[in-house]
N, C-alpha and C. Protein backbone atom coordinates (compact mmCIF):
# COMPACT_ATOMS: atom_id res chain seq x y z
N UNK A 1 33.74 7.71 -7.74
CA UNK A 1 34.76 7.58 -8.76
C UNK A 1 35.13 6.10 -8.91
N UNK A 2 35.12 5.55 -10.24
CA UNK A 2 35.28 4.55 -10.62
C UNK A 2 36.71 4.21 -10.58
N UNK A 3 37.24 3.19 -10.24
CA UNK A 3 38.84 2.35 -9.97
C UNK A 3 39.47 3.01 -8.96
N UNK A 4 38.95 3.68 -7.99
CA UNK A 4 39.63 4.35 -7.03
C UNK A 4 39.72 3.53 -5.74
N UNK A 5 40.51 3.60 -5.07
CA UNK A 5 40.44 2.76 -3.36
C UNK A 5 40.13 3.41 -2.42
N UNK A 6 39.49 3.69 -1.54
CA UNK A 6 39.18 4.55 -0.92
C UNK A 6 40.20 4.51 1.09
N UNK A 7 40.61 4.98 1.64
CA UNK A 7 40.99 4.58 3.13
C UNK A 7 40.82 5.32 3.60
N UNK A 8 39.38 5.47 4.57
CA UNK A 8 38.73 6.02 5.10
C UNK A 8 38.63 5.62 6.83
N UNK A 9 38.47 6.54 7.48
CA UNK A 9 38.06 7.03 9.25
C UNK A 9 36.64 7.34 9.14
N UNK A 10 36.19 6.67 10.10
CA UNK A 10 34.52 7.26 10.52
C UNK A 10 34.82 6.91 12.01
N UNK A 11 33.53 8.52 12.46
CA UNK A 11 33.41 8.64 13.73
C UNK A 11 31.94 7.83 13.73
N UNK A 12 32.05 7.42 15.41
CA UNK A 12 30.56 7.14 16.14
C UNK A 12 29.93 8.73 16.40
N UNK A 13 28.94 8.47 15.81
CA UNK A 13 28.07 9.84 16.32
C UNK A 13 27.23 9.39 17.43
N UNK A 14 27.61 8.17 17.89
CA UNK A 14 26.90 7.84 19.73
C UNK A 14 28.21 8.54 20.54
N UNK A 15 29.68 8.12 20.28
CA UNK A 15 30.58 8.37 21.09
C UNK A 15 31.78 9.21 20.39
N UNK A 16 32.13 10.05 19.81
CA UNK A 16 32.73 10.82 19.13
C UNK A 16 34.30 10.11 19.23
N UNK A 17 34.62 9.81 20.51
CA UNK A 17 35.86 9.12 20.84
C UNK A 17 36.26 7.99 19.99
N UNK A 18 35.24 6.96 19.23
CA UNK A 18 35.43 6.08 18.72
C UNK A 18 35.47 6.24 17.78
N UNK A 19 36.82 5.14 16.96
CA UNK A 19 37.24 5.88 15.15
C UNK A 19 37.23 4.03 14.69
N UNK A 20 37.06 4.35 13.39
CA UNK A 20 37.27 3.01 12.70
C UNK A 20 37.86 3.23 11.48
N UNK A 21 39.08 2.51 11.00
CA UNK A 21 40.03 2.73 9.37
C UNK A 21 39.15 1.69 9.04
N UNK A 22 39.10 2.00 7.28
CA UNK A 22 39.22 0.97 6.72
C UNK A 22 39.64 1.06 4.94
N UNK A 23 39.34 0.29 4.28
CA UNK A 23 39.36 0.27 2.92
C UNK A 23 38.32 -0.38 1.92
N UNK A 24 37.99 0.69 0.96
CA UNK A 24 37.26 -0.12 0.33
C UNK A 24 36.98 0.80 -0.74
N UNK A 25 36.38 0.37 -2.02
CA UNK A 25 35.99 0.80 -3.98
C UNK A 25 35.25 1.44 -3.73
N UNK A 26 34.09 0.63 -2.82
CA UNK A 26 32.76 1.87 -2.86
C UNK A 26 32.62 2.77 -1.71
N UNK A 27 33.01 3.69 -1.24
CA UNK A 27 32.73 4.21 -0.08
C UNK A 27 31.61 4.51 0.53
N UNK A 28 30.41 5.34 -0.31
CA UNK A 28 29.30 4.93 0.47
C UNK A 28 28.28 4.13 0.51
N UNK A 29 28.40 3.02 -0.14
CA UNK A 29 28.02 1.16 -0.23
C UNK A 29 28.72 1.10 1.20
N UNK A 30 29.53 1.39 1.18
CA UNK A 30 30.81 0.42 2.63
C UNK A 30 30.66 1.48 4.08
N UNK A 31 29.91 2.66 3.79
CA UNK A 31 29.27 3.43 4.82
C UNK A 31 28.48 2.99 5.16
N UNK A 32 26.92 2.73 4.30
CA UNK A 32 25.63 1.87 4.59
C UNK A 32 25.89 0.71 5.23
N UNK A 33 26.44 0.12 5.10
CA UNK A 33 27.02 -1.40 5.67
C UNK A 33 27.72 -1.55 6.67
N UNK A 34 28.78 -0.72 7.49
CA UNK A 34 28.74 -0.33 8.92
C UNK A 34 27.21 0.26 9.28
N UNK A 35 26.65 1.51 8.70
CA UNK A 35 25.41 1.66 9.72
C UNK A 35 24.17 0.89 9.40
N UNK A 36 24.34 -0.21 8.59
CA UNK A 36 23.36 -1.58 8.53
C UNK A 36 23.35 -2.42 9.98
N UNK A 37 25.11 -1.99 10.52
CA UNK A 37 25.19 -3.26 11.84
C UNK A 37 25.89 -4.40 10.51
N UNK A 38 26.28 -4.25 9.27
CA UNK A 38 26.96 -5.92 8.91
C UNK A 38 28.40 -6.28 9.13
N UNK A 39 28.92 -5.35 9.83
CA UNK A 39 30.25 -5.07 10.07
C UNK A 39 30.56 -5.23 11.79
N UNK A 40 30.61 -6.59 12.08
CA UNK A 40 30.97 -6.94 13.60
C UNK A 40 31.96 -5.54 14.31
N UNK A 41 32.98 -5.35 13.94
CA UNK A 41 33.52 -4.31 14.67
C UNK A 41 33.25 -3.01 14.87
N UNK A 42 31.66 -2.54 13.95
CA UNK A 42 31.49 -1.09 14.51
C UNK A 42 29.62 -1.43 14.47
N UNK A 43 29.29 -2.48 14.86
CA UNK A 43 27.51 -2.74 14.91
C UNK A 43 27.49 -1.71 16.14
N UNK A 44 28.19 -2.27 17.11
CA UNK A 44 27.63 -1.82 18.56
C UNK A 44 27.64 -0.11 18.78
N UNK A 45 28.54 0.48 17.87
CA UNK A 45 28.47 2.34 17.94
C UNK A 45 28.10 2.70 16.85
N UNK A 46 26.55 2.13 16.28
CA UNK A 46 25.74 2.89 15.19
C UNK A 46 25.42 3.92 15.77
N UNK A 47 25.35 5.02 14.97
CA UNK A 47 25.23 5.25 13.47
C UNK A 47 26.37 6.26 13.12
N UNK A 48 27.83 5.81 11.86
CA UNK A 48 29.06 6.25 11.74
C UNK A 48 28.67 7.17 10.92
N UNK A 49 29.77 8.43 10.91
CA UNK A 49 30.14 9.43 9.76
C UNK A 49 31.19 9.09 9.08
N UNK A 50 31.52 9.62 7.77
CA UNK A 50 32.54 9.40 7.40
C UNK A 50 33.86 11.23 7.61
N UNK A 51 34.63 10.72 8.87
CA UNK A 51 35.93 12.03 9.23
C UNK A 51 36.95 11.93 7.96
N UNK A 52 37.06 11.12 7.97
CA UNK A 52 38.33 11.21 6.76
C UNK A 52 38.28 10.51 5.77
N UNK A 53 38.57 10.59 4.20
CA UNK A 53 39.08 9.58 3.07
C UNK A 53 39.83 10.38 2.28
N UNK A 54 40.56 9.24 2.10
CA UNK A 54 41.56 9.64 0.92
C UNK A 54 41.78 8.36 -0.42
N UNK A 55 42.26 9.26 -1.29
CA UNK A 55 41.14 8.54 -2.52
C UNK A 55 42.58 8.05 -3.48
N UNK A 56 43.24 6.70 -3.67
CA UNK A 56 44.18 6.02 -3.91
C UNK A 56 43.99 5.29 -5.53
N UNK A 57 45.05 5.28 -6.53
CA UNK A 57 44.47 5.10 -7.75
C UNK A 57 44.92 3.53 -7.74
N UNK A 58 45.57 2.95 -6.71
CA UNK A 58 46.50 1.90 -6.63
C UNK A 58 46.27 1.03 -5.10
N UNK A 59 45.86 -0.10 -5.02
CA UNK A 59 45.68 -0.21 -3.82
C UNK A 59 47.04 -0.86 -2.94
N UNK A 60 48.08 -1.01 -3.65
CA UNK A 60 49.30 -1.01 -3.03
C UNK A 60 49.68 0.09 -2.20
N UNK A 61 49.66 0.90 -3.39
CA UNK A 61 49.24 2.31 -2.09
C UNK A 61 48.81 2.62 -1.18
N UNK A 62 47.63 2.36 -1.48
CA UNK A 62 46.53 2.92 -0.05
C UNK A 62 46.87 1.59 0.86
N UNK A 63 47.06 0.12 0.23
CA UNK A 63 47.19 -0.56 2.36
C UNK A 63 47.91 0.09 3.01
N UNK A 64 49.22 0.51 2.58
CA UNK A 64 50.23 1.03 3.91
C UNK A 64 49.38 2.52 5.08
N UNK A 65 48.53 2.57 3.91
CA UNK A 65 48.59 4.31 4.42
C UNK A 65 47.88 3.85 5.76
């Protein structure tokens, strides 16, 4: 969906325990790119799922969340 923000949780499917937030337009552009390894804070527990998103028309909105 076009103009949407996305703030999304992904699990490590190496370690289930490990979660990562983040934000971003394209969600699965910005999925590929954690499990590329271009994302220093989740290279080392490739390869992520996406557990949660929620889909924001405003991104004032979605930082707090």
């Amino acid at each position: 969906m076009n103009g949407f923000y996305y703030v999304y949780i992904l699990v490590s499917e190496t370690n289930e325990k490990a979660h990562y937030s983040g934000i971003t337009r394209d969600l699965m552009a910005r999925l590929m790119e954690h499990n590329q390894g271009k994302c220093l804070h989740t290279a080392k527990r490739r390869r992520w799922r996406i557990e949660t998103a929620i889909t924001y028309r405003s991104e004032v909105k979605a930082r707090p969340f």
